[in-house]
Protein backbone atom coordinates (compact mmCIF):
# COMPACT_ATOMS: atom_id res chain seq x y z
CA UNK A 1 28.58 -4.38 -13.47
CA UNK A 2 31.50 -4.73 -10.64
CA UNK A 3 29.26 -4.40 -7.06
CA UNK A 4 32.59 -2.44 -5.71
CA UNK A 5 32.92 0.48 -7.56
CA UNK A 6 35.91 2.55 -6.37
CA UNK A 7 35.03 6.53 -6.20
CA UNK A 8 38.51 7.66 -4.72
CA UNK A 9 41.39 5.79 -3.22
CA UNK A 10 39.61 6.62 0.05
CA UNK A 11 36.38 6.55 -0.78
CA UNK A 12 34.50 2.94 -1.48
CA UNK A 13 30.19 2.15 -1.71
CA UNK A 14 29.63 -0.55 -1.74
CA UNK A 15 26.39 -1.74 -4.09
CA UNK A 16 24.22 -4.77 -3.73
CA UNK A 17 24.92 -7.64 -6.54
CA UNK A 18 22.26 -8.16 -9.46
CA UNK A 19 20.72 -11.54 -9.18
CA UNK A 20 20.98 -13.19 -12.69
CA UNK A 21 17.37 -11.96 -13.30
CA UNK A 22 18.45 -8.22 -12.43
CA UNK A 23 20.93 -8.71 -14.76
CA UNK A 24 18.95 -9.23 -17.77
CA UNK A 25 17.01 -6.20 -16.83
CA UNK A 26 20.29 -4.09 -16.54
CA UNK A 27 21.65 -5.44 -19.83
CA UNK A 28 18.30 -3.93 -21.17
CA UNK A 29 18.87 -0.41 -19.66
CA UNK A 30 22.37 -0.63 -21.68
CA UNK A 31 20.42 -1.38 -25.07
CA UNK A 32 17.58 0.67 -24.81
CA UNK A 33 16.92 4.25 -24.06
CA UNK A 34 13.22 3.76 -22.19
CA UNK A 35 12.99 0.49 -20.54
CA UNK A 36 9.44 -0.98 -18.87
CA UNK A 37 9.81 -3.29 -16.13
CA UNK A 38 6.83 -5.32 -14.57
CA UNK A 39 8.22 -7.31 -11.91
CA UNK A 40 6.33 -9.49 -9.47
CA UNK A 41 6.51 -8.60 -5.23
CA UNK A 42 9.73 -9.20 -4.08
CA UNK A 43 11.22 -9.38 -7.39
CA UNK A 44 13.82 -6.44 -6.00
CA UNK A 45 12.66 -3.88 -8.64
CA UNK A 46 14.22 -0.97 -6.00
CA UNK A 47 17.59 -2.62 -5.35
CA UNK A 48 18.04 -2.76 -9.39
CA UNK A 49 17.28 0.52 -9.46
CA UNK A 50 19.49 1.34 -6.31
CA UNK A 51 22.71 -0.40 -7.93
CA UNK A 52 21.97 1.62 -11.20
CA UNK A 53 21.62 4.93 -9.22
CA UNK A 54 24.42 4.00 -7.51
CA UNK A 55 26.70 3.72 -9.98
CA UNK A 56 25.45 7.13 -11.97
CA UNK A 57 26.71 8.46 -8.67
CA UNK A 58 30.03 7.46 -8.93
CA UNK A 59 30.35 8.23 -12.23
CA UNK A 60 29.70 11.91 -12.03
CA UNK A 61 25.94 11.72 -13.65
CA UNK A 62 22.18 13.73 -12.68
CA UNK A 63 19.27 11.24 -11.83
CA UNK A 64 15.69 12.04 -10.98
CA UNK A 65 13.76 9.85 -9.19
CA UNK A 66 9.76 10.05 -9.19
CA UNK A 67 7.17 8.05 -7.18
CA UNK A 68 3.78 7.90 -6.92
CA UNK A 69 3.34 9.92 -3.08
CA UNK A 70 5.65 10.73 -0.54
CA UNK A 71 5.49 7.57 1.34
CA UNK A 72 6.97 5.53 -1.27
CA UNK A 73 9.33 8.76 -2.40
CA UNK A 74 10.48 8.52 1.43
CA UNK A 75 11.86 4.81 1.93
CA UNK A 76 13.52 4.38 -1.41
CA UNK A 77 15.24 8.12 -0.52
CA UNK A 78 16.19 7.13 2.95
CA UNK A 79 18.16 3.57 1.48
CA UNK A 80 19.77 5.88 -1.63
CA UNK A 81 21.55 8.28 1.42
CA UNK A 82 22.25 5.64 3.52
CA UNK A 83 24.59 3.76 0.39
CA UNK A 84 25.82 6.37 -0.94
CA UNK A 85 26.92 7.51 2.08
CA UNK A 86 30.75 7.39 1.58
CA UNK A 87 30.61 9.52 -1.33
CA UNK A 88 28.22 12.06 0.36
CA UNK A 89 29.08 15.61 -0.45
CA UNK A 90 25.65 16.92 1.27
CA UNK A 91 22.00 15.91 1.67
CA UNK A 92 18.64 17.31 1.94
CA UNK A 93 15.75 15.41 3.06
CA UNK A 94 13.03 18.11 2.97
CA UNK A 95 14.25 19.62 -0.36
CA UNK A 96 14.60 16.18 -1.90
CA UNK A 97 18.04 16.40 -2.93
CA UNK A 98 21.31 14.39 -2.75
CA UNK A 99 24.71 16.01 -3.86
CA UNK A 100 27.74 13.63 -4.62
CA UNK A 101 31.29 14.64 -4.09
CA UNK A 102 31.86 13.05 -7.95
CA UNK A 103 29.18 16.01 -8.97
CA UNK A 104 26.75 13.06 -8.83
CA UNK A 105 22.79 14.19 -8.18
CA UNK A 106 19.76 12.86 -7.44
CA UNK A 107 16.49 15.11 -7.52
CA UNK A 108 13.61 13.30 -5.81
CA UNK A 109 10.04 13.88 -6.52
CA UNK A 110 6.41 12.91 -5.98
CA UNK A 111 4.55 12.46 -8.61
CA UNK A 112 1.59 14.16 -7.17
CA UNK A 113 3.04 17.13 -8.40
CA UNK A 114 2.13 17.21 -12.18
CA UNK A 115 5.10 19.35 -12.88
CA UNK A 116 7.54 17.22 -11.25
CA UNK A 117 10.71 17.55 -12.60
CA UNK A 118 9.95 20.65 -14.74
CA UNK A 119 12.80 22.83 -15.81
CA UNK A 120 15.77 20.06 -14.72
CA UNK A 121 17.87 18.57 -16.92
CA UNK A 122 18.52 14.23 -16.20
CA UNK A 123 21.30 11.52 -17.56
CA UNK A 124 18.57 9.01 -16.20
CA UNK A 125 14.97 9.30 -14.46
CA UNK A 126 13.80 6.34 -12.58
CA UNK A 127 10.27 6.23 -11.98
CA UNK A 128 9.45 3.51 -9.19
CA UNK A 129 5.69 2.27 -9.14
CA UNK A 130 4.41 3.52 -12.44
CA UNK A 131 1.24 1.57 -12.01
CA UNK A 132 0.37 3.33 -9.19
CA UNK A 133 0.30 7.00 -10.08
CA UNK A 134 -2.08 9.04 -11.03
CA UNK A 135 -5.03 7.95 -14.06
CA UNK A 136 -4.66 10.44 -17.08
CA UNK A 137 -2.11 12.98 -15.20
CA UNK A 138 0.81 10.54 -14.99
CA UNK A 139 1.10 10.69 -19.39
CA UNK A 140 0.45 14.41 -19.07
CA UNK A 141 3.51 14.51 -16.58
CA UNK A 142 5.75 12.24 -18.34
CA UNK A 143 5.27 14.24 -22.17
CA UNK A 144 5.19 17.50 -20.75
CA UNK A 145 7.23 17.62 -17.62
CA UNK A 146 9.64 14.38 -17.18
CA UNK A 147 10.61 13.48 -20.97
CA UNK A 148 11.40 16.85 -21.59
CA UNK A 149 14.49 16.30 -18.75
CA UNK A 150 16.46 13.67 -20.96
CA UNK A 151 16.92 16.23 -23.89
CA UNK A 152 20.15 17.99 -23.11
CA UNK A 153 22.09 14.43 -22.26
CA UNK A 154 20.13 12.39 -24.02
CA UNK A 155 19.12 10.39 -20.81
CA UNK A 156 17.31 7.60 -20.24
CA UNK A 157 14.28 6.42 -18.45
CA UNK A 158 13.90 3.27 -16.46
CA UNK A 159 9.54 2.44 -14.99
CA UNK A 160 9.68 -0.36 -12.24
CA UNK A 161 6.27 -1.27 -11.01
CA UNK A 162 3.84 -4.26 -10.35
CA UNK A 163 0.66 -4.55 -12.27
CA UNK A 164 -2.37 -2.66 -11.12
CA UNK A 165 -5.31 -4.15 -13.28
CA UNK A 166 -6.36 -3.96 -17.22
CA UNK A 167 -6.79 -0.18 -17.73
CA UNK A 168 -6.27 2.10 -20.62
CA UNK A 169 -5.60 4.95 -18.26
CA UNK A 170 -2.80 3.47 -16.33
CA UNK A 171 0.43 4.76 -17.28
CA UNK A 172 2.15 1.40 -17.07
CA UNK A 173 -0.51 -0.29 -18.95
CA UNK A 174 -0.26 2.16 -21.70
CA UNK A 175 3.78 2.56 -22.11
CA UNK A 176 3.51 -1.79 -22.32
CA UNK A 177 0.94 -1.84 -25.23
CA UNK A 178 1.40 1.49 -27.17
CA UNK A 179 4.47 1.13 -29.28
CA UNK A 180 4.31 5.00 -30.02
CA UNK A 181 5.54 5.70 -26.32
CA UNK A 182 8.72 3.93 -27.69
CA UNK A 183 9.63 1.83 -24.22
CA UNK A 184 11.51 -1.68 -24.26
CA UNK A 185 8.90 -4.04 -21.59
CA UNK A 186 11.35 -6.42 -19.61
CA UNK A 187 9.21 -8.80 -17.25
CA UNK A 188 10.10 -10.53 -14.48
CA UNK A 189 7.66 -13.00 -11.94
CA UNK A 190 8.50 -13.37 -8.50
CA UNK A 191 9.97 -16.57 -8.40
CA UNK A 192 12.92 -15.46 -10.92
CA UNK A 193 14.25 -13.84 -7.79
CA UNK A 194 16.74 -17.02 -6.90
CA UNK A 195 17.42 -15.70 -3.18
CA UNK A 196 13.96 -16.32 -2.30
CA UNK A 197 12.97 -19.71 -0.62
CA UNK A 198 11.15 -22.57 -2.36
CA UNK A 199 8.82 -23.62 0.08
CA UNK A 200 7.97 -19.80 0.61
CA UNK A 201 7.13 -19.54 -3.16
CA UNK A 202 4.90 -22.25 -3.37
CA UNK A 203 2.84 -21.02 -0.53
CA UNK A 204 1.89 -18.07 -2.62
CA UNK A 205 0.51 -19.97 -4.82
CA UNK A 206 -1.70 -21.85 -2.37
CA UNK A 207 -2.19 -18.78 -0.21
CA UNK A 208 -3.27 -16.08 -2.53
CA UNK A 209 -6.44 -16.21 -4.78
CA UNK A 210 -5.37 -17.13 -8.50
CA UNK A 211 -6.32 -13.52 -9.77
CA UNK A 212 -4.36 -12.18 -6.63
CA UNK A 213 -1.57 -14.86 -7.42
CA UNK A 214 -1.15 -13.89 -11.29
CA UNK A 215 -1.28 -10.20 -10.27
CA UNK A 216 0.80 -9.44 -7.63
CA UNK A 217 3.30 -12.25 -8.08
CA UNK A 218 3.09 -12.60 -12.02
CA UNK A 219 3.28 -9.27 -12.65
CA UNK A 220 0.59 -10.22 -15.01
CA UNK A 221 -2.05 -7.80 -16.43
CA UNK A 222 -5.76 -9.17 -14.91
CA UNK A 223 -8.99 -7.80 -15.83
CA UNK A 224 -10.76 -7.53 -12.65
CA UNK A 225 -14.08 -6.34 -13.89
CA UNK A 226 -17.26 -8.06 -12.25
CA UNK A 227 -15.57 -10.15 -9.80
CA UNK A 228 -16.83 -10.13 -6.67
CA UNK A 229 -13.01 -9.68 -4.50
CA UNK A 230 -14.31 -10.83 -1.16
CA UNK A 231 -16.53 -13.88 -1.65
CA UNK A 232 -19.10 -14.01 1.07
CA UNK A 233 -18.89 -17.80 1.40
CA UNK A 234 -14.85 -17.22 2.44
CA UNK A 235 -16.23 -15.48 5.82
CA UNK A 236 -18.38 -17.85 6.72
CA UNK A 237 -18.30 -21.69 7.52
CA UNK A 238 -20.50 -23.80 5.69
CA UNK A 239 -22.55 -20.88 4.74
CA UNK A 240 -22.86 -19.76 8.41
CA UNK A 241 -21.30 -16.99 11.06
CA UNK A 242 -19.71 -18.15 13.47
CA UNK A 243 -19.93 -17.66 17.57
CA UNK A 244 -18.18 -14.82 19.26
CA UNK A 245 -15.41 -16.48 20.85
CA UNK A 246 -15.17 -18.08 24.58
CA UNK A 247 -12.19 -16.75 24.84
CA UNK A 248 -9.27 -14.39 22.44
CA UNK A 249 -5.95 -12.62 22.57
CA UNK A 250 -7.49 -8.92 22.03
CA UNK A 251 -10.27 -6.92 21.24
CA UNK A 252 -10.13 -3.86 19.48
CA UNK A 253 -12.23 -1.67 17.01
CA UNK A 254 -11.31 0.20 13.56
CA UNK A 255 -12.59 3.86 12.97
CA UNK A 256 -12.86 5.36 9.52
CA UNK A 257 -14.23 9.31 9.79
CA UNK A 258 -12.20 10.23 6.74
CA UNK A 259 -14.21 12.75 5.22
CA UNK A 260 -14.51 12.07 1.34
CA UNK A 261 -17.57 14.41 -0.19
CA UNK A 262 -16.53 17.94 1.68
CA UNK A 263 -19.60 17.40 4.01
CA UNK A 264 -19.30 17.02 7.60
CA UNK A 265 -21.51 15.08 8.59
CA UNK A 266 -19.82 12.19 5.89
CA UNK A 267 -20.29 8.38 6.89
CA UNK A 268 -18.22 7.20 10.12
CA UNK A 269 -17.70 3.49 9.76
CA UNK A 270 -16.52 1.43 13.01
CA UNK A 271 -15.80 -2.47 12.87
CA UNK A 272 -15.30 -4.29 16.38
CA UNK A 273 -12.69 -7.36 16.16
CA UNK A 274 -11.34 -10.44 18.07
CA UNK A 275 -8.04 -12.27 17.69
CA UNK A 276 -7.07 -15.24 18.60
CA UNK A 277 -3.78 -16.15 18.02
CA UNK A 278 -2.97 -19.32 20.74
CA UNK A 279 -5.99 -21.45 20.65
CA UNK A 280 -9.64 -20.74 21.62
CA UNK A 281 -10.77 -20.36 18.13
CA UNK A 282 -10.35 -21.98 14.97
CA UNK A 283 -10.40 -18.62 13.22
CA UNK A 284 -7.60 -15.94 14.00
CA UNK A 285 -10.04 -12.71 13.21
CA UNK A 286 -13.65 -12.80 14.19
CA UNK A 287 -15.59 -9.72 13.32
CA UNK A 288 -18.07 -9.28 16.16
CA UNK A 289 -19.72 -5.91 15.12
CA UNK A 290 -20.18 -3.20 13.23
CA UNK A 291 -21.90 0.58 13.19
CA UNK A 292 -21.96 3.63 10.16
CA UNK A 293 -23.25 6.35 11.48
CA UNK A 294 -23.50 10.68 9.89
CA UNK A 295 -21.61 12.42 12.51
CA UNK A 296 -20.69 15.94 12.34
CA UNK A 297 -16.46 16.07 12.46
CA UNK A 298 -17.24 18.29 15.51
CA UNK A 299 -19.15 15.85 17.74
CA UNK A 300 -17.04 13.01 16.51
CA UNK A 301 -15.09 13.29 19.77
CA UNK A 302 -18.12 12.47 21.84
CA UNK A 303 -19.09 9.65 19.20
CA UNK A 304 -16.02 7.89 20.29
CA UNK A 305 -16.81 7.02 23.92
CA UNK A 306 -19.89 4.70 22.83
CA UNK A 307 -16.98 2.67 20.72
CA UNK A 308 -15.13 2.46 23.92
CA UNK A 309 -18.35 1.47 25.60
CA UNK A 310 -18.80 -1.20 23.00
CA UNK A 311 -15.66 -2.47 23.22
CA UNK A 312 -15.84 -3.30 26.95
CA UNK A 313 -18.99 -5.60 26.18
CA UNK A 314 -17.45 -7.10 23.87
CA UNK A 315 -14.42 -7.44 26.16
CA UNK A 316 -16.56 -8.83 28.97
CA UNK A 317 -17.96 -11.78 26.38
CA UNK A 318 -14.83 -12.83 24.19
CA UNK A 319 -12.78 -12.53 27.75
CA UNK A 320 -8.87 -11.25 25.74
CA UNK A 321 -6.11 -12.37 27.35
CA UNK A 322 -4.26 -9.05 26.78
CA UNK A 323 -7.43 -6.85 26.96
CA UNK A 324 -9.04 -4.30 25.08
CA UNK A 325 -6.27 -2.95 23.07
CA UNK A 326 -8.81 0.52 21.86
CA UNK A 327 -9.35 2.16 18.68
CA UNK A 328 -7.11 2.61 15.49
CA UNK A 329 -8.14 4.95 13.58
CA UNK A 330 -7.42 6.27 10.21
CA UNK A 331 -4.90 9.24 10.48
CA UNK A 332 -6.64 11.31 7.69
CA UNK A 333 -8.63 14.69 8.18
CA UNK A 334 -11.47 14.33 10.50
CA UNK A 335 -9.40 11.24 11.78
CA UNK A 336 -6.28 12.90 12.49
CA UNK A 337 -8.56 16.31 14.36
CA UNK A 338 -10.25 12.67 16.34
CA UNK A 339 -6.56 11.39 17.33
CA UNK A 340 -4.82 14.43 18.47
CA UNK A 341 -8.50 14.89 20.84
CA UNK A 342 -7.91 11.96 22.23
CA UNK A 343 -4.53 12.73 23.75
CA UNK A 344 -5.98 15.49 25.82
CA UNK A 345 -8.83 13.66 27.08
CA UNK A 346 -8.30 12.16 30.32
CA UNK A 347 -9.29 8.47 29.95
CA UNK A 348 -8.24 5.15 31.29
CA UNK A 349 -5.74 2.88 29.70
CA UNK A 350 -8.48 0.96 27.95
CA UNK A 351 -9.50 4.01 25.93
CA UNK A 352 -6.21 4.16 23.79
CA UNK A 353 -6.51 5.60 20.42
CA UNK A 354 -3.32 4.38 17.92
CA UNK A 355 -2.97 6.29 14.31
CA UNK A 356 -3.06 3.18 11.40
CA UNK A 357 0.53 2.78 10.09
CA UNK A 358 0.56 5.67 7.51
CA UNK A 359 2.05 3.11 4.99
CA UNK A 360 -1.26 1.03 5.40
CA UNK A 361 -3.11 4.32 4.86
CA UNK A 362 -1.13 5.63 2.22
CA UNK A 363 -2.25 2.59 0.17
CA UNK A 364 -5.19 2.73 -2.65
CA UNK A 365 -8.16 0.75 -1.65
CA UNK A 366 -7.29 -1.40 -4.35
CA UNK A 367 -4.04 -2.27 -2.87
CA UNK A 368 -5.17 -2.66 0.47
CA UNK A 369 -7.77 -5.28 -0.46
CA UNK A 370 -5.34 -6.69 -2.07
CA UNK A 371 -3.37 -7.34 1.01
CA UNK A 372 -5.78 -8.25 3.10
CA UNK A 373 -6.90 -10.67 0.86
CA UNK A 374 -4.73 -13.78 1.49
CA UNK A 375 -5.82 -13.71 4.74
CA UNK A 376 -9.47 -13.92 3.74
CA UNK A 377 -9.01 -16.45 0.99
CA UNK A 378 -7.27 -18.74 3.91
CA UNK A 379 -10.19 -18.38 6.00
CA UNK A 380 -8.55 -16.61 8.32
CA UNK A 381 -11.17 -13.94 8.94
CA UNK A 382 -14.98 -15.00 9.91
CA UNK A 383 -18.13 -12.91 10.52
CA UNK A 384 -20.31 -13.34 14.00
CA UNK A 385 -23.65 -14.11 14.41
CA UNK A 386 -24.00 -10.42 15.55
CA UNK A 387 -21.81 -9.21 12.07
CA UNK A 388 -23.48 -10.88 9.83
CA UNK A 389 -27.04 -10.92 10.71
CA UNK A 390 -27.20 -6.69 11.73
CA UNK A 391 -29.05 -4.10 9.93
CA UNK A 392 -29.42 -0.66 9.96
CA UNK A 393 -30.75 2.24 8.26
CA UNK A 394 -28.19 4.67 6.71
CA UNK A 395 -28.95 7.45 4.56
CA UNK A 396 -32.27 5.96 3.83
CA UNK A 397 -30.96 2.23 3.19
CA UNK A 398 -32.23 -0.74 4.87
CA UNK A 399 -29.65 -3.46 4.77
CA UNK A 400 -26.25 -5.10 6.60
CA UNK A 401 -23.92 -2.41 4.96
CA UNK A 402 -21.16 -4.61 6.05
CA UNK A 403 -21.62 -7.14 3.83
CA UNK A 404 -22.74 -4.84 1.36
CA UNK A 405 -19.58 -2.69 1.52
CA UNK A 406 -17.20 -5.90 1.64
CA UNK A 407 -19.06 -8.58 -0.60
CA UNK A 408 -20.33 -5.57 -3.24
CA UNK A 409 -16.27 -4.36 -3.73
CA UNK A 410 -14.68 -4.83 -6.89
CA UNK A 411 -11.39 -4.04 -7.56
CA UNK A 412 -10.40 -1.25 -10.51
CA UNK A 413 -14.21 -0.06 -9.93
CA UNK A 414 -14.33 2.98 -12.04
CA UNK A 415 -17.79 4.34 -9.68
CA UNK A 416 -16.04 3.33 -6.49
CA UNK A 417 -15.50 7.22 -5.38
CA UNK A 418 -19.16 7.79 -5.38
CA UNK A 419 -20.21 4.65 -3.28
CA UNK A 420 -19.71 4.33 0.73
CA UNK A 421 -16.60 2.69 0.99
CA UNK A 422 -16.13 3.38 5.05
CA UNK A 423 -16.73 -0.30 6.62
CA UNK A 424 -14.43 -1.92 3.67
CA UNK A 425 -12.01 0.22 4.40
CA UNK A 426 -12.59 -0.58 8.76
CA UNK A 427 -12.36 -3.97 7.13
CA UNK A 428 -9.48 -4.15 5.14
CA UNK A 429 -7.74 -1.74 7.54
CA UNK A 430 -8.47 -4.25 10.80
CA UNK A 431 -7.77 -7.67 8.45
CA UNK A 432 -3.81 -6.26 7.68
CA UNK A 433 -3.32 -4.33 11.20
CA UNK A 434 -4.38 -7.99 13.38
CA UNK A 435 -2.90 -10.71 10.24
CA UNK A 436 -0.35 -8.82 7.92
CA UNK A 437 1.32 -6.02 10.26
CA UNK A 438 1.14 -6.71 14.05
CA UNK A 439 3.13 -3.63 14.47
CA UNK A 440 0.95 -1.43 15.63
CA UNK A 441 -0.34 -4.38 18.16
């Protein structure tokens, strides 16, 4: 395919150029009607499908584009506008549309709607991170609801996504081993991308666990089942805590007051952190404490001040060099009623609340352990003394739920929903917000 495609003799997009890899995957789209693609990270699974869009565009043709949740839908929608710009005839973010001046359309939906796409009529669908929709639903929207689109042109589909585990339910694991669903698999492992450095490449496979490694970066199908994700003996040293640092960079603390049963008074999980990123510790992220607590979402707002509270001892001992940077907290029901509180509170600079990155939160727990896990399998992230060695009674358990929540997590856990899951997810949430996104710092 030409990258310049000329739509007018005024108009011009301009489309990025298909690494050799790409290519292959595009030649398959031309042979075969439904095409599978499992492609490792940073493979560029959405600029394939953006030059392929693209050109449907400016030749005149209907797409629909599906994605797991709105967060994904969002970015890959904002990057289609933005190229296709020149040929623009109008655009509708909050409808989900994109009109061509060629008669070129794109529909975009989230897949959380079952009937997504229902009633529309498609030259090509493009559904981006197939792994990662919905268990059982996704086939049930696909027969009934997206297939059904292709009919009238007979259009084609194209599934980008990573792997997300060995299960029967997943939609991408089923249209790669059931011939009936009649899709072509192309794969493709990270390091076919060419543009992407050596060196960088063969840190992966040195910083990721293998699993982790032959997962994300393979785009390889791994049964998970029984393995303990976060090894204890990776947040310790020489099967020992460590001492709260002399001296750090910041202290803050993660809240998690999601609630998950429909009961109020649902677990409220709390991890307290320290990072040192310019010497003073030979480990970036210490965790220095912990606390799950039953709170009612109505007092949860006079919970928070002990945190604070906590937070300034903890300031006063690990002495940060930029302070007590507050409380990020999960921006999800009873967390989102906790942040907007806190902005009409009247407190001093050191009792900030910050809102997680929504793309953080808009992660499964399976995929944020999985990003916080480099970090840990570096040894990048220690328990204290005080972490490790805590216990408390919650909901008539005796034990250090910390290391029960983090150890005891396995990924693709089928009972997961039913277990207490708020100090992983403090856990995973502070490991990514300190080590893999300092945004929000």
């Amino acid at each position: 395919m030409n990258a310049r495609v000329d739509v007018t003799q005024t108009r011009r997009v301009e489309l990025p150029t298909f690494h050799p890899s790409q290519l292959d995957l595009f030649y398959e789209t031309l042979r075969h009607r439904f095409v599978v693609a499992r492609c490792g990270r940073r493979w560029g699974k959405t600029d394939e499908a953006k030059i392929i869009v693209g050109d449907d565009m400016c030749q005149g043709r209907t797409v629909g584009w599906f994605a797991p949740d709105y967060k994904r839908l969002v970015e890959a929608q904002a990057e289609l506008v933005a190229l296709l710009t020149p040929i623009k005839g109008s655009s509708n973010k909050v409808e989900g549309t994109f009109r061509a001046v060629t008669g070129g359309r794109i529909d975009f939906w989230t897949l959380e709607d079952e009937h997504a796409g229902r009633s529309r009529k498609y030259h090509r669908v493009i559904i981006d991170e197939g792994a990662f929709t919905k268990n059982t639903q996704m086939m049930k929207t696909w027969e009934k609801a997206i297939k059904p689109t292709l009919l009238d042109y007979g259009g084609k589909a194209l599934v980008l996504s990573n792997t997300n585990g060995i299960d029967p339910e997943n939609f991408l694991y089923q249209i790669c081993h059931e011939a009936r669903y009649g899709f072509e698999q192309f794969h493709a492992p990270t390091h076919s991308n060419p543009h992407l450095p050596q060196e960088e490449l063969d840190k992966l496979i040195t910083d990721n666990d293998p699993l982790v490694y032959q997962q994300e970066y393979l785009a390889d199908f791994v049964d998970w089942s029984g393995i303990a994700f976060f090894a204890l003996g990776r947040l310790l040293v020489n099967d020992l805590p460590v001492a709260y640092p002399k001296v750090c960079d910041a202290v803050f603390a993660v809240v998690d007051s999601a609630v998950k049963t429909g009961k109020e008074n649902d677990g409220t999980g709390v991890v307290f952190y320290a990072l040192t990123r310019h010497g003073g510790s030979p480990y970036p992220l210490v965790v220095l404490d912990w606390d799950l607590t039953q709170v009612e979402g109505g007092s949860l707002i006079n919970w928070l001040p002990g945190v604070y509270k906590r937070l300034d001892e903890l300031a006063a001992v690990c002495r940060p060099r930029r302070g007590n940077l507050g409380a990020f907290i999960e921006d999800k029901t009873s967390g989102t009623i906790l942040l907007q509180q806190t902005r009409h509170q009247s407190w001093p600079k050191n009792r900030l609340a910050h809102a997680i990155d929504s793309k953080l939160t808009a992660m499964g727990k399976d995929e944020r352990a999985i990003t916080a896990s480099p970090h840990v399998y570096q040894g990048k992230v220690k328990f204290s003394d005080v972490a490790f060695n805590k216990v408390t009674t919650y909901k008539g358990t005796t034990r250090n739920h910390l290391q029960g929540q983090v150890v005891g997590f396995r990924v693709g856990d089928k009972d997961a929903a039913k277990r207490a899951d708020d100090l992983l997810d403090c856990f995973t949430y502070g490991t990514v917000i300190a080590l893999g996104n300092n945004a929000g710092m």
